[in-house]
N, C-alpha and C. Protein backbone atom coordinates (compact mmCIF):
# COMPACT_ATOMS: atom_id res chain seq x y z
N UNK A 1 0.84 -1.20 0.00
CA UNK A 1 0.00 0.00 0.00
C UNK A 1 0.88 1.25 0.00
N UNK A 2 0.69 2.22 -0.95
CA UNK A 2 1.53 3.54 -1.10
C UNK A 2 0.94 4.08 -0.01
N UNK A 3 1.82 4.42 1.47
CA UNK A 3 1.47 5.74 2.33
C UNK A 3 2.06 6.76 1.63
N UNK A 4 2.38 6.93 1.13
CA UNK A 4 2.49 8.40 0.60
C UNK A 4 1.38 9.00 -0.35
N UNK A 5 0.79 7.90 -1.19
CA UNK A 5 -0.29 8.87 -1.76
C UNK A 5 -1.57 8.44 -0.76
N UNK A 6 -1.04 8.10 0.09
CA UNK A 6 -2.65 7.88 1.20
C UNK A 6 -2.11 9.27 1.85
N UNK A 7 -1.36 9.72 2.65
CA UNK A 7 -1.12 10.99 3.18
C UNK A 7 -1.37 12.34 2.32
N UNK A 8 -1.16 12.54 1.37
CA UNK A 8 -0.31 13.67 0.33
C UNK A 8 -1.39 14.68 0.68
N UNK A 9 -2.81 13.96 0.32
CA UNK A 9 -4.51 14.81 0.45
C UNK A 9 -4.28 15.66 1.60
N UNK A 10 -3.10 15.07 2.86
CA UNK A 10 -3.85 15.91 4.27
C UNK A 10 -2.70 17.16 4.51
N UNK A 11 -1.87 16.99 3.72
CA UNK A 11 -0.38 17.67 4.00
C UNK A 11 -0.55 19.25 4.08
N UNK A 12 -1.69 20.01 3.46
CA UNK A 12 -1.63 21.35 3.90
C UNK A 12 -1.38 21.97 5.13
N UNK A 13 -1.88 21.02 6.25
CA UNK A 13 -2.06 21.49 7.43
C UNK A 13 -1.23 20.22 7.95
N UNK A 14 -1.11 20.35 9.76
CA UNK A 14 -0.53 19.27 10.85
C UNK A 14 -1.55 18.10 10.52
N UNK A 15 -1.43 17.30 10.47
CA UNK A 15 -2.44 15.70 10.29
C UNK A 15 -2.68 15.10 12.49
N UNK A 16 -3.80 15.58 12.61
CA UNK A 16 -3.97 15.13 13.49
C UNK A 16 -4.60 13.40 13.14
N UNK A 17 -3.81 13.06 14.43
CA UNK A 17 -4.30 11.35 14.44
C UNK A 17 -5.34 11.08 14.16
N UNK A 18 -6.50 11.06 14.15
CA UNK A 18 -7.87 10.80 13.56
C UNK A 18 -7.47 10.66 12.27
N UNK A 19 -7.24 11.71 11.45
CA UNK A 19 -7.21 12.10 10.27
C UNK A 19 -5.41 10.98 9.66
N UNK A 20 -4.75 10.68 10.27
CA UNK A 20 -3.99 9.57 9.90
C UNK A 20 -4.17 8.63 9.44
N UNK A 21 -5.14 7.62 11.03
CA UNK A 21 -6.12 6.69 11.10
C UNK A 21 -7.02 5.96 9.98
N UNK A 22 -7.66 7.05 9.60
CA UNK A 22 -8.88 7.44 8.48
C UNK A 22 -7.67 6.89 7.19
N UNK A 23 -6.93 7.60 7.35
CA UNK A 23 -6.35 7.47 5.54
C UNK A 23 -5.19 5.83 5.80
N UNK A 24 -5.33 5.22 6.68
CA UNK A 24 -4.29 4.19 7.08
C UNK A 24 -5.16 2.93 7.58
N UNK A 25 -6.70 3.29 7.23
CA UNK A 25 -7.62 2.08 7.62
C UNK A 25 -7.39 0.64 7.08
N UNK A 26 -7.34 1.00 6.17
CA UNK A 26 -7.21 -0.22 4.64
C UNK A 26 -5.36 -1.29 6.11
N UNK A 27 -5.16 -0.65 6.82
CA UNK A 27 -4.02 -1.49 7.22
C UNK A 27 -5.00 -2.25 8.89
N UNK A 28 -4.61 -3.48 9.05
CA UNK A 28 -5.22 -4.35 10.19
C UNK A 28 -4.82 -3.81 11.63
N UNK A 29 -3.35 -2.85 11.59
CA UNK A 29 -3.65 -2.22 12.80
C UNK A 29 -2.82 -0.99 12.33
N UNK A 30 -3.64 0.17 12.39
CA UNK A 30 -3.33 1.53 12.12
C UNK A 30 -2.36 1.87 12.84
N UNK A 31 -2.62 2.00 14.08
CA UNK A 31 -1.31 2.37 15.21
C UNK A 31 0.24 1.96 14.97
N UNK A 32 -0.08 0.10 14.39
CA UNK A 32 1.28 0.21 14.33
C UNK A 32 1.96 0.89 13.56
N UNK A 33 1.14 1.09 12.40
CA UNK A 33 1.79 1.50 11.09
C UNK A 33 2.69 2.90 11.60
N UNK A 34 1.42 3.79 12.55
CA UNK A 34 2.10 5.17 12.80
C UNK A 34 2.91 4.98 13.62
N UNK A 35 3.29 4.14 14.42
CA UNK A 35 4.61 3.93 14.81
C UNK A 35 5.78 3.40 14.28
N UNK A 36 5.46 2.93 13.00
CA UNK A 36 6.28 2.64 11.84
C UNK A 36 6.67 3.70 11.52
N UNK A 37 5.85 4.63 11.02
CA UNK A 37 6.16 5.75 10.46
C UNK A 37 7.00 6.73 10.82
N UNK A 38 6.74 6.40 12.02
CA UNK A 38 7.17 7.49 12.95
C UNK A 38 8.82 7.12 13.03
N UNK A 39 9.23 5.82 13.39
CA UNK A 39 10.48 5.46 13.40
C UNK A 39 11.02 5.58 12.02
N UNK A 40 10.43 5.55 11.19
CA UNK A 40 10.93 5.70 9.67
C UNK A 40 11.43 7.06 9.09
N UNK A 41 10.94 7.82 10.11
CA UNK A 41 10.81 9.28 9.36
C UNK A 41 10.19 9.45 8.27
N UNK A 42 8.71 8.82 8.55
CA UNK A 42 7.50 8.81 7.24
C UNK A 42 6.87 10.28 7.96
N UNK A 43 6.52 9.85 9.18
CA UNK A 43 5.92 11.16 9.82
C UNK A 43 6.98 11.63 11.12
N UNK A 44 6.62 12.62 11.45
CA UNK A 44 7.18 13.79 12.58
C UNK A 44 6.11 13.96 13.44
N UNK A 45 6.30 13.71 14.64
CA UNK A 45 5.51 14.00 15.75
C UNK A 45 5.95 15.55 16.07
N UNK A 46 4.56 16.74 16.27
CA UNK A 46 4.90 17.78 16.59
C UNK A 46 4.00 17.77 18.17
N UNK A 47 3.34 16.85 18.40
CA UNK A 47 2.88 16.89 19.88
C UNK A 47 2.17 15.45 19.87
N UNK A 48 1.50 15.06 21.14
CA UNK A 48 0.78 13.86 21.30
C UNK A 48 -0.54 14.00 19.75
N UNK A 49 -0.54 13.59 19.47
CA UNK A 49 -1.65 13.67 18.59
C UNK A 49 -1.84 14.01 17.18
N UNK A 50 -0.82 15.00 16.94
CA UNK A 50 -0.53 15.82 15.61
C UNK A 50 0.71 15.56 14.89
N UNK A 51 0.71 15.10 13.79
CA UNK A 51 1.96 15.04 13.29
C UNK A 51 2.14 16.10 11.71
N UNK A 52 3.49 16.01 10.98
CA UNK A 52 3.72 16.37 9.55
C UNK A 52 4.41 15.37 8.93
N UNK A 53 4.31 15.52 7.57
CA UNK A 53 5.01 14.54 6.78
C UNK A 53 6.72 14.47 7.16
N UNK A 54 7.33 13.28 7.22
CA UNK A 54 8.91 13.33 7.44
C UNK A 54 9.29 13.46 6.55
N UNK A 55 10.49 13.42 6.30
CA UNK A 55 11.53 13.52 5.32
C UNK A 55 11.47 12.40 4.02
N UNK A 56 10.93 11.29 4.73
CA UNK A 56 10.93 9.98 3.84
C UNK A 56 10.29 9.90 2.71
N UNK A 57 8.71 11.09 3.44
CA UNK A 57 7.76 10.82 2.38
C UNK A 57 7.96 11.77 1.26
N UNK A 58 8.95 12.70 1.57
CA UNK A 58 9.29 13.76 0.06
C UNK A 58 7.83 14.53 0.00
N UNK A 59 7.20 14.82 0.85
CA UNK A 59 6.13 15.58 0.61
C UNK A 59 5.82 16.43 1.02
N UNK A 60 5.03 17.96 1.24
CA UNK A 60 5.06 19.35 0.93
C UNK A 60 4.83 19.70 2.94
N UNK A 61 5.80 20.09 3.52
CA UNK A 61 5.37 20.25 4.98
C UNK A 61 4.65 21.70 4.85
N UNK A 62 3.73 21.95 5.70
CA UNK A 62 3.02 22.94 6.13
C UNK A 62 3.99 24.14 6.58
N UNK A 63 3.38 25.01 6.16
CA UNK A 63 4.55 26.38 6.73
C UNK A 63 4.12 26.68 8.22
N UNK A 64 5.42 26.84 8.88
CA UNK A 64 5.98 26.94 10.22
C UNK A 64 4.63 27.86 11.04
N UNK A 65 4.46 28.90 10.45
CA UNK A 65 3.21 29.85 10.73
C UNK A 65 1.65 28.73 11.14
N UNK A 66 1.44 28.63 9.85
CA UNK A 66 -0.03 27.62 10.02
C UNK A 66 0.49 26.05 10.93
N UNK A 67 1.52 25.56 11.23
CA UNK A 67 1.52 24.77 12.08
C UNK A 67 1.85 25.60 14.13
N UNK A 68 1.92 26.70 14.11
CA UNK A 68 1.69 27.04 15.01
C UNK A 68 0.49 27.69 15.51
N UNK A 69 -0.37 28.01 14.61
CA UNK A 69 -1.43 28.01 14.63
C UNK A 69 -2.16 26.70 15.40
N UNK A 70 -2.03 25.40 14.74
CA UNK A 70 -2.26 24.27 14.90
C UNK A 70 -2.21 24.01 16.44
N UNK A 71 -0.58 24.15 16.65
CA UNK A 71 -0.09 23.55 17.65
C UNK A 71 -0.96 23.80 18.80
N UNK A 72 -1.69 25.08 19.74
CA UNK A 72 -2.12 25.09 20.29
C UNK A 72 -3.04 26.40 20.06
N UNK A 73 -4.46 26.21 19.57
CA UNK A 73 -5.17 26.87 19.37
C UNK A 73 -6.21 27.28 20.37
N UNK A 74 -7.10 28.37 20.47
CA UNK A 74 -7.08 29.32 19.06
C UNK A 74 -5.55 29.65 19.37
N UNK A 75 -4.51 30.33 18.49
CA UNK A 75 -3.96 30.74 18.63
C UNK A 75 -3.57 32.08 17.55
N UNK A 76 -2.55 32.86 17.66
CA UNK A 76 -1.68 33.46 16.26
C UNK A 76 -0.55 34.15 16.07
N UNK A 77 0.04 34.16 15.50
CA UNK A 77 1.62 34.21 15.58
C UNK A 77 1.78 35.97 15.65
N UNK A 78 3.13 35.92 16.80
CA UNK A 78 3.01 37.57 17.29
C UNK A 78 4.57 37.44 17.30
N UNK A 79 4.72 38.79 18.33
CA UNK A 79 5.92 39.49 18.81
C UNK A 79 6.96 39.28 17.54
N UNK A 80 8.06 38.88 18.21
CA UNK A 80 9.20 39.00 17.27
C UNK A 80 8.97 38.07 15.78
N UNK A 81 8.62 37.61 15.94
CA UNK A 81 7.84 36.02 14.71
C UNK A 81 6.88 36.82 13.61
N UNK A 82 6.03 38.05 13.70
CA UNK A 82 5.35 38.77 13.33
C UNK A 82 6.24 39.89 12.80
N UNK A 83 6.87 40.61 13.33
CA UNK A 83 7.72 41.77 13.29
C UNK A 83 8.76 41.36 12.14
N UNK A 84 9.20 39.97 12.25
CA UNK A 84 10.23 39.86 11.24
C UNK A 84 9.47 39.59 9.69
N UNK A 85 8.27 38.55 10.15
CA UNK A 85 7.70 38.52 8.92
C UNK A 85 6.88 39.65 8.20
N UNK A 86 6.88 40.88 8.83
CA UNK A 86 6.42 42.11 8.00
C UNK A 86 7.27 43.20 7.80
N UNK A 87 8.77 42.33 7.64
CA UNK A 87 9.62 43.41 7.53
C UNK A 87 10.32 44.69 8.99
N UNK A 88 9.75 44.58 9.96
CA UNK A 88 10.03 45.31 10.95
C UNK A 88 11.50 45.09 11.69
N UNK A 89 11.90 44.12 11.61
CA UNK A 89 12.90 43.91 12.41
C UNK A 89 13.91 42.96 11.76
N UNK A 90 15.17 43.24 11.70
CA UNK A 90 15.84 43.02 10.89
C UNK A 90 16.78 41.31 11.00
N UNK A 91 16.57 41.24 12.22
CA UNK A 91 17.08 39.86 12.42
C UNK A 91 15.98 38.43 11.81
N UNK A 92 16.95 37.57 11.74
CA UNK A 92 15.63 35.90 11.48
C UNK A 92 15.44 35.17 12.81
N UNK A 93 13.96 35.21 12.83
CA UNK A 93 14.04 34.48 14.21
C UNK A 93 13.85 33.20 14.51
N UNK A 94 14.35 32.38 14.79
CA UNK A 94 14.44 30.90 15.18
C UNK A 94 13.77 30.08 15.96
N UNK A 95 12.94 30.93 16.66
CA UNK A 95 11.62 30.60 17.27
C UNK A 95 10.28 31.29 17.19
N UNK A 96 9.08 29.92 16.73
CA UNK A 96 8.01 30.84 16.67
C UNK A 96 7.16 31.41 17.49
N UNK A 97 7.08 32.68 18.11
CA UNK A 97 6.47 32.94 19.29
C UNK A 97 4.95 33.11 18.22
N UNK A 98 3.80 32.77 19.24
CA UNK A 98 2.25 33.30 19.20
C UNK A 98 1.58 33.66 20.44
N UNK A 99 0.66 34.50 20.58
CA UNK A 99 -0.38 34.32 21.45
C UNK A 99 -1.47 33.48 21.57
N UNK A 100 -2.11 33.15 22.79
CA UNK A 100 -2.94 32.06 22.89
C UNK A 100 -3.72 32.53 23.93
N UNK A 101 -5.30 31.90 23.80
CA UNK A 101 -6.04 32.34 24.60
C UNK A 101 -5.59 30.73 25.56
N UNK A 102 -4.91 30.35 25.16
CA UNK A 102 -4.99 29.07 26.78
C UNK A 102 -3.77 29.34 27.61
N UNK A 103 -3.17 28.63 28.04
CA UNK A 103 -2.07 29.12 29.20
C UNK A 103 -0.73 28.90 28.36
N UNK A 104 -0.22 29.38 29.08
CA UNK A 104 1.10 29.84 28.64
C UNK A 104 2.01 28.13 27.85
N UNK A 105 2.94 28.03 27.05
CA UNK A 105 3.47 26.53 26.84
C UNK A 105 4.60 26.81 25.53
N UNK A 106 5.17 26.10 25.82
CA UNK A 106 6.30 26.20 24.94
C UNK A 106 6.50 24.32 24.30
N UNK A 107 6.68 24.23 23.09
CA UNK A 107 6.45 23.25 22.03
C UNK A 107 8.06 22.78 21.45
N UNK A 108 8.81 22.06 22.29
CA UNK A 108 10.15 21.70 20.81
C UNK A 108 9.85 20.71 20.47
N UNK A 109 9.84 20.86 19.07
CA UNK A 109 9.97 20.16 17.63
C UNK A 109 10.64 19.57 17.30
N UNK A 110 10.69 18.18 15.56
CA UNK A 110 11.82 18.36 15.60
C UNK A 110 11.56 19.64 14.21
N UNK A 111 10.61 20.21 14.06
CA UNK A 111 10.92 21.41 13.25
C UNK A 111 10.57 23.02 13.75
N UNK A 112 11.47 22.66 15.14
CA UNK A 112 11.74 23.99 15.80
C UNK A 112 10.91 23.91 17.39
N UNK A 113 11.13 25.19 17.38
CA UNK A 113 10.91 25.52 19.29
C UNK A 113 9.44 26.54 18.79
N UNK A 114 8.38 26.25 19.24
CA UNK A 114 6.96 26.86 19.53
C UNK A 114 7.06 27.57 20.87
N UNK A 115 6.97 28.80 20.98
CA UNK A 115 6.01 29.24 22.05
C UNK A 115 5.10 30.06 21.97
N UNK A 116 4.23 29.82 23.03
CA UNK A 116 2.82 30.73 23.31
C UNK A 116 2.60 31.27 24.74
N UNK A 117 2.20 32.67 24.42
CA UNK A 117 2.27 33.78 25.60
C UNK A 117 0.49 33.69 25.74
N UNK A 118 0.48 33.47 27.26
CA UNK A 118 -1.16 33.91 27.26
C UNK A 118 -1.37 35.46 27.39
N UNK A 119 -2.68 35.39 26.30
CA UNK A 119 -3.29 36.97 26.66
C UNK A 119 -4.69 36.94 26.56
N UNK A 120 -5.80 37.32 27.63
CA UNK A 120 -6.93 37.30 27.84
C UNK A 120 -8.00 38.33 27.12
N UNK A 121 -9.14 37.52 26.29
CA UNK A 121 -9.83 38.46 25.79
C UNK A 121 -10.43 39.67 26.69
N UNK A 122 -11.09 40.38 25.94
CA UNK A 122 -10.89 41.31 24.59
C UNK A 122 -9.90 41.63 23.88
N UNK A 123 -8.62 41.64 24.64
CA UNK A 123 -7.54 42.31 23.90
C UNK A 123 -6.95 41.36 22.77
N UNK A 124 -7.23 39.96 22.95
CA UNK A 124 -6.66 39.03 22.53
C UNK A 124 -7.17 38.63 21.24
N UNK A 125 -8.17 39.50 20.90
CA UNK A 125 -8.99 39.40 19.61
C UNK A 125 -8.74 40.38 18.31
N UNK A 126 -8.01 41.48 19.06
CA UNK A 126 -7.53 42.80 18.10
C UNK A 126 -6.29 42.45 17.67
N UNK A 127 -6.30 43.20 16.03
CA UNK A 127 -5.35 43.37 15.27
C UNK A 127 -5.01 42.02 14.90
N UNK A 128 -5.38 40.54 14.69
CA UNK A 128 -5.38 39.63 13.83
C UNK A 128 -6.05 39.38 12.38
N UNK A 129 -4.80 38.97 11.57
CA UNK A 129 -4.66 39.25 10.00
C UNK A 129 -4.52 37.79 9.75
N UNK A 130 -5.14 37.63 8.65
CA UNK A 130 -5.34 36.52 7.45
C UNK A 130 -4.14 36.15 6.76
N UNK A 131 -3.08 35.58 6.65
CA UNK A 131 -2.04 35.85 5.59
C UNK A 131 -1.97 34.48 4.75
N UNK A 132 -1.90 34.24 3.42
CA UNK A 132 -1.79 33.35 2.86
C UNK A 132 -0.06 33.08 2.96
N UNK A 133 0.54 32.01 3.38
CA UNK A 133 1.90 31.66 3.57
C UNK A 133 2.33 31.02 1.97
N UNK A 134 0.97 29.98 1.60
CA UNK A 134 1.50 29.14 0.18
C UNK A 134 -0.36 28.46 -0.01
N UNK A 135 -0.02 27.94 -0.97
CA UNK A 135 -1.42 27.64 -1.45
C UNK A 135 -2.24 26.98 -0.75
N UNK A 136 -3.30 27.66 -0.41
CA UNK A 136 -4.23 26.58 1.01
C UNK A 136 -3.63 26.81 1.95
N UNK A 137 -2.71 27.82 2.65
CA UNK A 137 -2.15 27.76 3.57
C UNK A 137 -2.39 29.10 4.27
N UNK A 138 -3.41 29.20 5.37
CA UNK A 138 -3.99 30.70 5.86
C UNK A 138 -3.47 30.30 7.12
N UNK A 139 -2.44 31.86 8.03
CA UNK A 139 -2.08 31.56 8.86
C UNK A 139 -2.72 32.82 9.62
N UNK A 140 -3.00 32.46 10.72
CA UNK A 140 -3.33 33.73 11.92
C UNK A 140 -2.10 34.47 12.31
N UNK A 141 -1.85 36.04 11.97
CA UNK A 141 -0.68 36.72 12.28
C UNK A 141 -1.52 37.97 12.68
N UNK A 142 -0.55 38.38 13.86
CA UNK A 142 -0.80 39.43 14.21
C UNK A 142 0.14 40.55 13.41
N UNK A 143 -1.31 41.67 13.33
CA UNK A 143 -0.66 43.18 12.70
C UNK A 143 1.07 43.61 13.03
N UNK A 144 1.03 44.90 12.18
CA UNK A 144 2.52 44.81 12.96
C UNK A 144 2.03 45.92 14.08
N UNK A 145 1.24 46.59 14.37
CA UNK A 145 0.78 46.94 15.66
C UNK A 145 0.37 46.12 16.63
N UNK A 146 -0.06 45.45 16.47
CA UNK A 146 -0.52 44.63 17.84
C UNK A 146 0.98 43.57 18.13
N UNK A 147 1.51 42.95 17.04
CA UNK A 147 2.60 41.96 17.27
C UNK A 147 3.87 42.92 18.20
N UNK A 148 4.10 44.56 17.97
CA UNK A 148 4.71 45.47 18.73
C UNK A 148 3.94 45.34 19.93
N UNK A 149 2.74 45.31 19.94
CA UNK A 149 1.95 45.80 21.62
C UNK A 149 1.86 44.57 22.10
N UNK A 150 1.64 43.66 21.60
CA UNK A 150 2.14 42.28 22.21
C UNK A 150 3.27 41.59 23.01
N UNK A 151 4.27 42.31 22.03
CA UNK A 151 5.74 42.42 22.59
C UNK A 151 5.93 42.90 24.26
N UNK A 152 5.75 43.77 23.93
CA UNK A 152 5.40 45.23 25.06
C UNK A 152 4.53 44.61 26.44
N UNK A 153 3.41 44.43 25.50
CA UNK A 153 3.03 43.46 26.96
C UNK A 153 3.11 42.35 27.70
N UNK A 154 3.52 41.29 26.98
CA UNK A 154 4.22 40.31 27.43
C UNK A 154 6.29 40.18 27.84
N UNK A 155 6.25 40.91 27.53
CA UNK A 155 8.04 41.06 28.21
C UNK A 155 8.24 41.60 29.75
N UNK A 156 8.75 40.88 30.58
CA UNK A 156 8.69 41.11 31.70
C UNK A 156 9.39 41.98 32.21
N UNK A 157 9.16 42.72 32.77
CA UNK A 157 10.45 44.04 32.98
C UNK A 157 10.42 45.23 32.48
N UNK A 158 9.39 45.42 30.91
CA UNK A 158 8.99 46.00 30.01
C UNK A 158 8.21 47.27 30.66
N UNK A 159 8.17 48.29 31.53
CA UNK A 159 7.53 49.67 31.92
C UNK A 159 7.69 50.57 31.06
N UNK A 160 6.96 51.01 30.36
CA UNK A 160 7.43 52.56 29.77
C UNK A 160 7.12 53.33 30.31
N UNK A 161 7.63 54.40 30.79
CA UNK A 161 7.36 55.57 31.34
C UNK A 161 8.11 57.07 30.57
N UNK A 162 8.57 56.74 29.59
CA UNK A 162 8.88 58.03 28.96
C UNK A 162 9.24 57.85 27.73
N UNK A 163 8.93 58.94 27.28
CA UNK A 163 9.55 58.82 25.50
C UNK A 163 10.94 58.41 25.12
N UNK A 164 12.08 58.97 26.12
CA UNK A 164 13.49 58.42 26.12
C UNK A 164 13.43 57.25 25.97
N UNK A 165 13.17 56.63 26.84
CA UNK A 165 13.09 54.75 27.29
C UNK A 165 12.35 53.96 26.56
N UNK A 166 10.96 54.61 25.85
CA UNK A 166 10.26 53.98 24.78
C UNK A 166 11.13 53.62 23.30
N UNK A 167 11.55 55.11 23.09
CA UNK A 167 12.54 55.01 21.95
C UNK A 167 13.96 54.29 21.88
N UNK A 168 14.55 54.17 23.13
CA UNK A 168 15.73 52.98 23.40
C UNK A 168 15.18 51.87 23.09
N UNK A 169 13.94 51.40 23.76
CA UNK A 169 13.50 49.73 23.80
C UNK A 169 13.60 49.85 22.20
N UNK A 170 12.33 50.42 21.72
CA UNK A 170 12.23 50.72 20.45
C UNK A 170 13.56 50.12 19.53
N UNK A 171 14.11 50.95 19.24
CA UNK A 171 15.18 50.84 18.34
C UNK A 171 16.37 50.78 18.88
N UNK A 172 16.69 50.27 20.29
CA UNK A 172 17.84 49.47 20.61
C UNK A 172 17.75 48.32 21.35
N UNK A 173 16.69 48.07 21.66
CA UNK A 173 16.41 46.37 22.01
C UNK A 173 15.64 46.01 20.72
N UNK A 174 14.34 46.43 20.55
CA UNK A 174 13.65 45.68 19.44
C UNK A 174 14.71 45.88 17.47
N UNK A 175 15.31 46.97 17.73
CA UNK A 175 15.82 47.13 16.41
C UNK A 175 15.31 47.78 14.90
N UNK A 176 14.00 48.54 15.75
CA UNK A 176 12.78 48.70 14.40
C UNK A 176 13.33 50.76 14.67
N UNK A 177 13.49 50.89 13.07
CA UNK A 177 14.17 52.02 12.33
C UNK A 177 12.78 53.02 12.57
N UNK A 178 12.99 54.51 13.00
CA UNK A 178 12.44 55.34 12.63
C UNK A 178 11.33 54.96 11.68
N UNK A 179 12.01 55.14 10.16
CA UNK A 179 10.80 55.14 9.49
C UNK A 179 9.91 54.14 9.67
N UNK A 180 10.32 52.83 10.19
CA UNK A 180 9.10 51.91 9.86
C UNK A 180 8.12 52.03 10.94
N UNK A 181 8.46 52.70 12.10
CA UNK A 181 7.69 53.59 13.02
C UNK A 181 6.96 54.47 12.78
N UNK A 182 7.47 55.33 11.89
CA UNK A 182 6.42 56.05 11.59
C UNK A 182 5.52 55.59 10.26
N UNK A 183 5.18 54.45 10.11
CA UNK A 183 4.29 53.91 9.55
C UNK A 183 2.99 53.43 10.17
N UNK A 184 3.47 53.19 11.36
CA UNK A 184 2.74 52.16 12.17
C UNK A 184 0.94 53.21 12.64
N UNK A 185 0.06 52.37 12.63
CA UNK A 185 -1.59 53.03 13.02
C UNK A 185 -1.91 53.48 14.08
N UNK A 186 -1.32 54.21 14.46
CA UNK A 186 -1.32 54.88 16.00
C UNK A 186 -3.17 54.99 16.86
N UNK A 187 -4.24 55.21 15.45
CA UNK A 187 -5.19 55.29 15.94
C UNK A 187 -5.35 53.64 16.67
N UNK A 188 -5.22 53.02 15.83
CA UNK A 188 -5.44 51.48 16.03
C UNK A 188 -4.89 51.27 17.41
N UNK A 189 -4.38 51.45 17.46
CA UNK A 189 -3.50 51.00 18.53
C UNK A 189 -4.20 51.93 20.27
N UNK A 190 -4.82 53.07 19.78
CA UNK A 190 -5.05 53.75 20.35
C UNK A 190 -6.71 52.90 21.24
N UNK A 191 -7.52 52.66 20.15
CA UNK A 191 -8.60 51.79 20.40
C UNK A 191 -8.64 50.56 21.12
N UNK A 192 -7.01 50.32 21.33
CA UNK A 192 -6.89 48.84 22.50
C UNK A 192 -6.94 49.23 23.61
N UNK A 193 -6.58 50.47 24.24
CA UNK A 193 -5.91 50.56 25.16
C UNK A 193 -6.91 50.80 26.11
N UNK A 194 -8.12 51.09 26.09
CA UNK A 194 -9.13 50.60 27.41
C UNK A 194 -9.01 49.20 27.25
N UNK A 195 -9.10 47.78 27.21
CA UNK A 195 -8.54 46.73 27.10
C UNK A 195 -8.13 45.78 27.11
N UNK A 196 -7.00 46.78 27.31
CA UNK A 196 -5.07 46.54 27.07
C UNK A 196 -4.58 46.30 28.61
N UNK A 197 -3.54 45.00 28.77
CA UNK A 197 -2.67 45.13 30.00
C UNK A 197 -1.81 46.42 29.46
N UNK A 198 -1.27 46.83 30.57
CA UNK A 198 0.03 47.48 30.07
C UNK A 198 -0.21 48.67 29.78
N UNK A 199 -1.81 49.05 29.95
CA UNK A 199 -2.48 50.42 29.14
C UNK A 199 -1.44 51.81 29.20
N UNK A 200 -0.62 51.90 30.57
CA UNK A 200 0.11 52.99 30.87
C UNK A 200 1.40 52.88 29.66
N UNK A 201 1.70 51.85 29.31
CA UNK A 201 3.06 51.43 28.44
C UNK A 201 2.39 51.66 27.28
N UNK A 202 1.09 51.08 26.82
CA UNK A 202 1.24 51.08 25.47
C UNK A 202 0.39 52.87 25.44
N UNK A 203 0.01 53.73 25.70
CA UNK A 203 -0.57 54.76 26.00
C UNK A 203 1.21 55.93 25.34
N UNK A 204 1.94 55.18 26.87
CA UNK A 204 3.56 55.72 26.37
C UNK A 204 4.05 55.77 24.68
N UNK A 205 3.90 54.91 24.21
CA UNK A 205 3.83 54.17 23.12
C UNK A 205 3.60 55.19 22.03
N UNK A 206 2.36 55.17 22.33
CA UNK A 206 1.19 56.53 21.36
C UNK A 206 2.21 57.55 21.28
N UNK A 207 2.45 58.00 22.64
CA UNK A 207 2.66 59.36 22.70
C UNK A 207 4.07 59.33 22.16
N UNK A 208 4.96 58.08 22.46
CA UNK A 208 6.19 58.19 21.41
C UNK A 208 6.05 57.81 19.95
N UNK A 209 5.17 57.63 19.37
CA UNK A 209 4.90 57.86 18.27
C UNK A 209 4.54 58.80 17.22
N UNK A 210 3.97 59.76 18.47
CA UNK A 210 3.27 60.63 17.91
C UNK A 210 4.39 61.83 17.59
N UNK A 211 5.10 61.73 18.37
CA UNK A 211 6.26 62.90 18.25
C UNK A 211 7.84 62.43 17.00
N UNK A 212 7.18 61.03 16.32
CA UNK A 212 7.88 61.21 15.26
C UNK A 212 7.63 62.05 14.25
């Protein structure tokens, strides 16, 4: 029996076990097979339950984005993971951070290190974007305003209290240039902040923005 063209149909996304099962029936005991697989490097375990295609099967893995999505939902990809993918910040980052409405958890892979920051609705609903990564492939990303106010609010230690200190974090910890600051939707940003943890920081924020 070809597992590979029994898999290929599910490969857009993480293949949760059910959905393995289903396409691995036709075999007398499914389980073993996925533990075949699994030792084979047919499939990749990315948690109890969810896997991607391995290396063996030569077939199309899901982009890093929509499998963190997956990994622990609802979720959507923020802070530095967001910032780099819209151009904001100049480094590549090697881990995918997201927000999550469940508790806090961190995910290693073997195709990388997942983490997720909890943040509690309302706030946790603003400034998430649609992005197509590759064909069939829609990932939850946060704006590059909110993936900044995200930042901001989840970093521990993180107070703003003045425009000096905003503009250091700014563009000597985070690394994001003048101009692409002064791009950013200040109103938007403005509309979180009844909310918003952090309201005094990201408020700071505004007001160092505004004086670009």
């Amino acid at each position: 029996m070809n597992t590979r063209r029994k898999i290929k149909p599910y490969t857009i996304a993480p293949i949760a076990h059910h959905v393995v099962m289903e396409a691995l029936h036709e075999y007398r005991r499914p389980n073993d097979k996925i533990s075949e697989m699994l030792k084979n490097g047919e499939l990749l375990s990315l948690r109890r339950g969810m896997y991607v295609p391995g290396p063996e099967l030569d077939l199309q893995t899901p982009d890093l984005f929509l499998i963190a999505n997956h990994l622990r939902g609802p979720s959507y990809v923020s802070m530095e993971s967001a910032l780099s993918y819209w151009g904001m910040i100049p480094e590549r980052v090697y881990e995918i951070s997201s927000v999550t409405l469940k508790t806090t958890k961190t995910y290693s892979t073997p195709l990388g290190r997942f983490s997720f920051q909890h943040l509690a609705s309302p706030y946790y609903s603003f400034g998430i974007t649609r992005q197509e990564m590759a064909d069939n492939q829609i990932a939850m990303v946060a704006s590059r305003e909110k993936a900044l106010c995200d930042k901001i609010i989840v970093t521990s230690g993180v107070l703003l209290r003045s425009v000096v200190q905003t503009m250091d974090f700014l563009i000597e910890d985070m690394r994001i240039s003048e101009d692409q600051l002064q791009t950013l939707d200040i109103e938007m940003i403005r509309s979180w902040i009844e909310d918003a943890p952090k309201s005094s920081s990201l408020s700071m924020l505004i007001k160092t923005l505004e004086r670009l």
